[in-house]
PDB file of N, CA and C in Angstrom:
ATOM      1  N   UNK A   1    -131.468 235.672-149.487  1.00  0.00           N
ATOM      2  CA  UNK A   1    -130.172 235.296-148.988  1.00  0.00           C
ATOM      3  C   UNK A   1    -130.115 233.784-148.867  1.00  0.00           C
ATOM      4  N   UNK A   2    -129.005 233.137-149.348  1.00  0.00           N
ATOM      5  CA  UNK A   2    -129.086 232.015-148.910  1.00  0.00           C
ATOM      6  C   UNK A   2    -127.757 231.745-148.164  1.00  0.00           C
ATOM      7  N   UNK A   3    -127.987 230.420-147.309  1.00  0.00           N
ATOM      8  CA  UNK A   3    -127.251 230.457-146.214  1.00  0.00           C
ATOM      9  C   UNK A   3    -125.952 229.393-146.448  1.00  0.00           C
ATOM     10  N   UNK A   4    -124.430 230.484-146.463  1.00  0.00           N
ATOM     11  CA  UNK A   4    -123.508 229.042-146.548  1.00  0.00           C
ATOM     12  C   UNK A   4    -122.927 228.985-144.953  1.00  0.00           C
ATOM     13  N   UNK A   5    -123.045 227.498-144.509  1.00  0.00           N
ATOM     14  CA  UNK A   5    -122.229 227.750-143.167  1.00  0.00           C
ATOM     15  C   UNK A   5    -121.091 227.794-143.361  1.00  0.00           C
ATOM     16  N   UNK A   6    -120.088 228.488-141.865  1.00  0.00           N
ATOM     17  CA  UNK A   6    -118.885 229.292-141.787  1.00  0.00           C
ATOM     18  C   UNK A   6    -118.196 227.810-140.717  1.00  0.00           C
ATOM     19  N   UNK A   7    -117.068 227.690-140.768  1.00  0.00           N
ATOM     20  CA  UNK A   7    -116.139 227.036-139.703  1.00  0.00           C
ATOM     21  C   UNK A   7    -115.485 227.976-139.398  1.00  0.00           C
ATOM     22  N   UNK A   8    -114.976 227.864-137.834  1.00  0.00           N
ATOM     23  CA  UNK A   8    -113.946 228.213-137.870  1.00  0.00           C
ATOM     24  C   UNK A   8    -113.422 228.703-136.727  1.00  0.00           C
ATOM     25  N   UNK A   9    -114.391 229.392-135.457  1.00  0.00           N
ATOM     26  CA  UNK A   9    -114.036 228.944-133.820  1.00  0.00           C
ATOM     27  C   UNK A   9    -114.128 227.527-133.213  1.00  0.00           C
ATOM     28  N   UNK A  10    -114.979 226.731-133.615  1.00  0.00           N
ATOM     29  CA  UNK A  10    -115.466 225.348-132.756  1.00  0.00           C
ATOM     30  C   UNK A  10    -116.376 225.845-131.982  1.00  0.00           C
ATOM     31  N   UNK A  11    -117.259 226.686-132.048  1.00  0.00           N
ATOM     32  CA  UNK A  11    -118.273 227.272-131.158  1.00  0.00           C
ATOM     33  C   UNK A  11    -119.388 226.033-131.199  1.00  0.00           C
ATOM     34  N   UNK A  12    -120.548 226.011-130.312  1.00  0.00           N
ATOM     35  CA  UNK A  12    -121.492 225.862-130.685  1.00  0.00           C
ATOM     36  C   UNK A  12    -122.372 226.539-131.525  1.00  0.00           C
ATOM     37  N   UNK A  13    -122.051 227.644-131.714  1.00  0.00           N
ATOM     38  CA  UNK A  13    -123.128 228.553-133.244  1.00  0.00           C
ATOM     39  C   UNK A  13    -122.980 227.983-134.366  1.00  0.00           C
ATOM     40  N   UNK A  14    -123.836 228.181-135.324  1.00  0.00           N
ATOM     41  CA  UNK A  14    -123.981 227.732-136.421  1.00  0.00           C
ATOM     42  C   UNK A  14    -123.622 229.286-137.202  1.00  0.00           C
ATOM     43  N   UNK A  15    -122.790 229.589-137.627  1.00  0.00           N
ATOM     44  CA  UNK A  15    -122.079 230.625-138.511  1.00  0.00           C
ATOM     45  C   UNK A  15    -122.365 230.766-139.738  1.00  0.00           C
ATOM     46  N   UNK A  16    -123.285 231.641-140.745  1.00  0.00           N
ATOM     47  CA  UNK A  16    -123.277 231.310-142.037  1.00  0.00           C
ATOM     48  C   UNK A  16    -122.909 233.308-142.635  1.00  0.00           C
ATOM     49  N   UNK A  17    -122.984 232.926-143.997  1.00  0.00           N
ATOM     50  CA  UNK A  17    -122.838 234.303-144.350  1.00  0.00           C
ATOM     51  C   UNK A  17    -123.439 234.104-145.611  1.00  0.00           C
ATOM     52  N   UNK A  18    -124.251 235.070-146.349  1.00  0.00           N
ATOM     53  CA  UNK A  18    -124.903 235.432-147.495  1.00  0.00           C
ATOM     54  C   UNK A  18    -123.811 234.970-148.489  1.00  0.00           C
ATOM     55  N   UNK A  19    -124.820 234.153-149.447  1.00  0.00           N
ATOM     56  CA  UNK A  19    -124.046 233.572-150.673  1.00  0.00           C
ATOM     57  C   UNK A  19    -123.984 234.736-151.427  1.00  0.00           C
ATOM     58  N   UNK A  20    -124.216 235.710-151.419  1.00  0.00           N
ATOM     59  CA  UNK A  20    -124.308 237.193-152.092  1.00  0.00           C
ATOM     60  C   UNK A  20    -122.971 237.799-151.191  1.00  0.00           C
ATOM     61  N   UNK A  21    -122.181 237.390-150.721  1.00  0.00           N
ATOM     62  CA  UNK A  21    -121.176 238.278-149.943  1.00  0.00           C
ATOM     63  C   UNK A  21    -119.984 237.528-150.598  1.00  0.00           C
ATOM     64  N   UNK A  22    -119.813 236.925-151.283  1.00  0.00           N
ATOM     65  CA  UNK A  22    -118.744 236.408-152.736  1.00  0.00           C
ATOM     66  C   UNK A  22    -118.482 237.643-152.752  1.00  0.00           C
ATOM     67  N   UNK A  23    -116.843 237.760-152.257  1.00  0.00           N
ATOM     68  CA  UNK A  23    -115.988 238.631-152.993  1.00  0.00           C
ATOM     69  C   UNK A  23    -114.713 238.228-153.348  1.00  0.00           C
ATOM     70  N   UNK A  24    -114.053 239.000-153.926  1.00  0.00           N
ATOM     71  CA  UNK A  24    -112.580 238.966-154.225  1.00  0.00           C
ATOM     72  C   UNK A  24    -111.986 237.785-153.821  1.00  0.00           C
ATOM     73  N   UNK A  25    -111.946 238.212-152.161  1.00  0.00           N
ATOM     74  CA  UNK A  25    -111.021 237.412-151.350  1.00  0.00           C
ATOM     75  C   UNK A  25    -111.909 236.406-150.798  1.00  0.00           C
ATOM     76  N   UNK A  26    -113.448 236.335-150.659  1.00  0.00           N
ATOM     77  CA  UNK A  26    -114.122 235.354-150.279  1.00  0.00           C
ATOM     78  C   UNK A  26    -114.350 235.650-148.783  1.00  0.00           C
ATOM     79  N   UNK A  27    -113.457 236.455-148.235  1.00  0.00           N
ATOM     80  CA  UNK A  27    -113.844 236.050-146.578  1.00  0.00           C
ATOM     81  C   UNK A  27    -114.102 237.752-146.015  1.00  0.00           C
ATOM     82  N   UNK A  28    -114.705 238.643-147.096  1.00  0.00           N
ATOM     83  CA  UNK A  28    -114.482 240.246-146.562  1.00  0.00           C
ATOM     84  C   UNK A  28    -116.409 240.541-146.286  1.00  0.00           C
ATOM     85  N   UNK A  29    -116.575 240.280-145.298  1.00  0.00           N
ATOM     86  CA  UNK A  29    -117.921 240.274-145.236  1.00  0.00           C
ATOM     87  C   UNK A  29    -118.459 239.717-143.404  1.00  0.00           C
ATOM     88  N   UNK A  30    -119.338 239.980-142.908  1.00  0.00           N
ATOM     89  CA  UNK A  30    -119.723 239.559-141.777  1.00  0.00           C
ATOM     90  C   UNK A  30    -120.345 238.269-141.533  1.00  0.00           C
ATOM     91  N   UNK A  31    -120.483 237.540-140.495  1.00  0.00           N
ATOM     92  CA  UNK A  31    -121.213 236.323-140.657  1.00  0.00           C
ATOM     93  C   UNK A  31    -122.158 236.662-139.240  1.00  0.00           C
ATOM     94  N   UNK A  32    -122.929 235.793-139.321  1.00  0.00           N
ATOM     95  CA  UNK A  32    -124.228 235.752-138.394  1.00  0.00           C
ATOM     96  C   UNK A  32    -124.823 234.200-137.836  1.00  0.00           C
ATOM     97  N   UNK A  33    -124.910 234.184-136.356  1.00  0.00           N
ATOM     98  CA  UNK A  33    -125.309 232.908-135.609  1.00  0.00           C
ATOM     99  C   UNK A  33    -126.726 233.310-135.047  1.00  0.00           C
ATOM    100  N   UNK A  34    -127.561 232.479-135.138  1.00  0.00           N
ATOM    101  CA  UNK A  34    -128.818 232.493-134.355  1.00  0.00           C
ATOM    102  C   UNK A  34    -129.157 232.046-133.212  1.00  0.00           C
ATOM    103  N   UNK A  35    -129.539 232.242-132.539  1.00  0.00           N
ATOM    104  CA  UNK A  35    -130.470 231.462-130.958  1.00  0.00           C
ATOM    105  C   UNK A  35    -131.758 232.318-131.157  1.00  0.00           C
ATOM    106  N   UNK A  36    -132.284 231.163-129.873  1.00  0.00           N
ATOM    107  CA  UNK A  36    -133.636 232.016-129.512  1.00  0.00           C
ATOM    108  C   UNK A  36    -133.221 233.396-128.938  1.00  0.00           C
ATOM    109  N   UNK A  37    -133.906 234.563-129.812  1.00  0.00           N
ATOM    110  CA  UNK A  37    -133.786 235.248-129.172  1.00  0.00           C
ATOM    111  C   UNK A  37    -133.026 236.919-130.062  1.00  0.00           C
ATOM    112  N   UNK A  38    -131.572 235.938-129.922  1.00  0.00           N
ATOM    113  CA  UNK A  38    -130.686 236.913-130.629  1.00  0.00           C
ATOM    114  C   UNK A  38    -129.794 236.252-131.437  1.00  0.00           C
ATOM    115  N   UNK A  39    -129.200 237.590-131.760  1.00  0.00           N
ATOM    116  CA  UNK A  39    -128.405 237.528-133.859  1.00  0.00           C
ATOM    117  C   UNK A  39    -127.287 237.754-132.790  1.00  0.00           C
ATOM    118  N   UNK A  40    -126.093 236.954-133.358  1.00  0.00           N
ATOM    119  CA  UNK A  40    -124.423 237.524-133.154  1.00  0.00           C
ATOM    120  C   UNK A  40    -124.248 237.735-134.207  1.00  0.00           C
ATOM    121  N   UNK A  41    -123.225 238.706-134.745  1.00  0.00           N
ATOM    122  CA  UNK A  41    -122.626 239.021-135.680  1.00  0.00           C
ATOM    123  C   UNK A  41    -121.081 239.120-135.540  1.00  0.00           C
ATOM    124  N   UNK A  42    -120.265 238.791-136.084  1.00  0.00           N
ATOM    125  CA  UNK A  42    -118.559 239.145-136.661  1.00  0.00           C
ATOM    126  C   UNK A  42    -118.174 239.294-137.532  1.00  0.00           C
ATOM    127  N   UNK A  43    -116.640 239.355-137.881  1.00  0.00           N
ATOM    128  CA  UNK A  43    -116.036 240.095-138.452  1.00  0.00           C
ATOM    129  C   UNK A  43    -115.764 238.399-138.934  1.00  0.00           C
ATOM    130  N   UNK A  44    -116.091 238.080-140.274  1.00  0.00           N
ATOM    131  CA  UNK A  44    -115.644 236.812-141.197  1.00  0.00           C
ATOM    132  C   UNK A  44    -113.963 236.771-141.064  1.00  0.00           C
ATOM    133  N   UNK A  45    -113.476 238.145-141.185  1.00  0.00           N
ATOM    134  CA  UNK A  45    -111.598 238.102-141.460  1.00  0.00           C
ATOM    135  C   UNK A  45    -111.279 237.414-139.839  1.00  0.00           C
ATOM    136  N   UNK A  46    -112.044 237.554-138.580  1.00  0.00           N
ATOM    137  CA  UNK A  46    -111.707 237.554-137.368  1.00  0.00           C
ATOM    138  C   UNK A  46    -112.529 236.961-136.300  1.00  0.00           C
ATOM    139  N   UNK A  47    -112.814 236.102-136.891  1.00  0.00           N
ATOM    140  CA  UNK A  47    -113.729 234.708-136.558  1.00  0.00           C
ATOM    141  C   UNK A  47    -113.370 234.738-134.958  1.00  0.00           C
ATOM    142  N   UNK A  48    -112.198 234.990-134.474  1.00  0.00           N
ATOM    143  CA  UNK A  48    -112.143 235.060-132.623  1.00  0.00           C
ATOM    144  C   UNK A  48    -111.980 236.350-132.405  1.00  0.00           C
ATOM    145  N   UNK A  49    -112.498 236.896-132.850  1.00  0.00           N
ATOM    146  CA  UNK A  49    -112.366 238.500-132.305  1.00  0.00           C
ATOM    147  C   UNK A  49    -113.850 239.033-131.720  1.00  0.00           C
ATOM    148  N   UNK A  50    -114.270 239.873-131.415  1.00  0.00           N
ATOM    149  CA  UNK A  50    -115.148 240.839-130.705  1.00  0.00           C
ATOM    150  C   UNK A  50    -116.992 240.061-131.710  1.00  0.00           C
ATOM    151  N   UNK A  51    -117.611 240.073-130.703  1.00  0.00           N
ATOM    152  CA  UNK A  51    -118.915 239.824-131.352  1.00  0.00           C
ATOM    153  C   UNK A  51    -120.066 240.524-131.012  1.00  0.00           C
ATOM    154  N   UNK A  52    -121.230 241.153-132.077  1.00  0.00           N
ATOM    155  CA  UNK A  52    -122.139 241.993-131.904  1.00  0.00           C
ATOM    156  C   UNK A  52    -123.243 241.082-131.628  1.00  0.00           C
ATOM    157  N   UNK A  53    -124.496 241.418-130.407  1.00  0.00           N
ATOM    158  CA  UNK A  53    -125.118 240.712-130.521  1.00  0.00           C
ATOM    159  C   UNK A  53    -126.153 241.729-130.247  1.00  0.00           C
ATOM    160  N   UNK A  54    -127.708 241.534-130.869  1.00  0.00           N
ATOM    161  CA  UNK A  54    -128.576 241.996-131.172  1.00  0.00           C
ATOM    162  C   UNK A  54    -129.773 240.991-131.045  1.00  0.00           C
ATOM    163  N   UNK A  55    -131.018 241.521-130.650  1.00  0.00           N
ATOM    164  CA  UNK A  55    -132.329 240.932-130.158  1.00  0.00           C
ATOM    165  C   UNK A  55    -132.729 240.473-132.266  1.00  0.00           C
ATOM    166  N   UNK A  56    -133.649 239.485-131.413  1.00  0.00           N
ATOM    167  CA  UNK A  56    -133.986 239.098-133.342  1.00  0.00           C
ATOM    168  C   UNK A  56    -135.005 239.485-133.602  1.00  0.00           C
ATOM    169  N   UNK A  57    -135.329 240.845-133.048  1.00  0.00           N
ATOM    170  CA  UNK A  57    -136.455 241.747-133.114  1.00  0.00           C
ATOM    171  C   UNK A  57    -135.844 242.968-134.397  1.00  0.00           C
ATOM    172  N   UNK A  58    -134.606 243.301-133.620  1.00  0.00           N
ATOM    173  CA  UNK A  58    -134.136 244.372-133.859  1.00  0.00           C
ATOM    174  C   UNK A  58    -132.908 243.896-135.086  1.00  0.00           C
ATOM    175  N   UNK A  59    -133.051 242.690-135.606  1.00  0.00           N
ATOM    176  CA  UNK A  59    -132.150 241.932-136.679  1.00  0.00           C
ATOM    177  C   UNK A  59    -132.761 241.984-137.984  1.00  0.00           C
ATOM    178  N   UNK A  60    -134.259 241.836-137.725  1.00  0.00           N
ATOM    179  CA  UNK A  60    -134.775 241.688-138.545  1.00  0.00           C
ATOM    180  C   UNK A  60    -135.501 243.005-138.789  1.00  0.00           C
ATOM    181  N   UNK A  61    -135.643 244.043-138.066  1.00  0.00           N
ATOM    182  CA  UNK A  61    -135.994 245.326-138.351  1.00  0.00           C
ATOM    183  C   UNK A  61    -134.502 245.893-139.066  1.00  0.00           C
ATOM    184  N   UNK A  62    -133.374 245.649-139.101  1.00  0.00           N
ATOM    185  CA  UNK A  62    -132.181 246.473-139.901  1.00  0.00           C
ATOM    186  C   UNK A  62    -131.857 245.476-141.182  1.00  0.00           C
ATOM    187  N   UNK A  63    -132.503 243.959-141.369  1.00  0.00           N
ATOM    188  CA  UNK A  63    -132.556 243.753-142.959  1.00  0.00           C
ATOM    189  C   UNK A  63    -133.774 244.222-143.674  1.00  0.00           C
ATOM    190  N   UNK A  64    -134.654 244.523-142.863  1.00  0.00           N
ATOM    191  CA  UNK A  64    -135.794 244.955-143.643  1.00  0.00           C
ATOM    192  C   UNK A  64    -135.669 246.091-143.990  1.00  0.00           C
ATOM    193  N   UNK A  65    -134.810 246.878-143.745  1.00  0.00           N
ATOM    194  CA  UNK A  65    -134.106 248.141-143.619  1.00  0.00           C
ATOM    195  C   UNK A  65    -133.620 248.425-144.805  1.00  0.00           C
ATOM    196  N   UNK A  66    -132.189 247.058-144.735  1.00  0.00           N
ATOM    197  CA  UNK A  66    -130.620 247.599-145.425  1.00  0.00           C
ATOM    198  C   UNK A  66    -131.644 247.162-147.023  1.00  0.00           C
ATOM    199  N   UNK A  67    -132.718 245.939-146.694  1.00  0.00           N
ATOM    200  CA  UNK A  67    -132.877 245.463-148.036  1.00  0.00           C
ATOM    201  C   UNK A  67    -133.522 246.362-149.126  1.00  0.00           C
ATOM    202  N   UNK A  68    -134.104 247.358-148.678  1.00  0.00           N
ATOM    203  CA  UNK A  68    -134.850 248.696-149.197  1.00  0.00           C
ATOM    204  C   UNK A  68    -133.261 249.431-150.217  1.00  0.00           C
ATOM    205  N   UNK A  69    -132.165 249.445-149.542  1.00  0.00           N
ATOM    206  CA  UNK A  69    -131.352 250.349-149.651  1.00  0.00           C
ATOM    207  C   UNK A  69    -130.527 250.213-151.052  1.00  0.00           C
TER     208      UNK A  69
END
């Protein structure tokens, strides 16, 4: 994966999304911020909307996962 960063709350996160998530419309895909610790995840279409956040234990146990798939 490589990493393009995302703008687009003014957060302090650093927002990027898989250069492999090129689609159509460019923005139909999730993006992901790091800290110590834990993964946030959102909705790329809804950059201020609802955010998933997950231990970076358990982030990196579901790409090691999806990447099998």
């Amino acid at each position: 994966m490589i990493r393009k960063p995302s703008t687009g709350d003014g957060s302090t996160l650093e927002w990027f999304k898989s250069s492999y998530s090129d689609s159509s419309s460019g923005n139909d895909c999730i993006e992901v911020a790091t800290t110590r610790g834990t993964v946030y995840i959102r909705d790329s279409k809804n950059v201020q909307g609802p955010r998933f956040t997950v231990a970076s234990a358990a982030w990196a146990d579901f790409v090691t996962y999806a990447s099998k798939r």
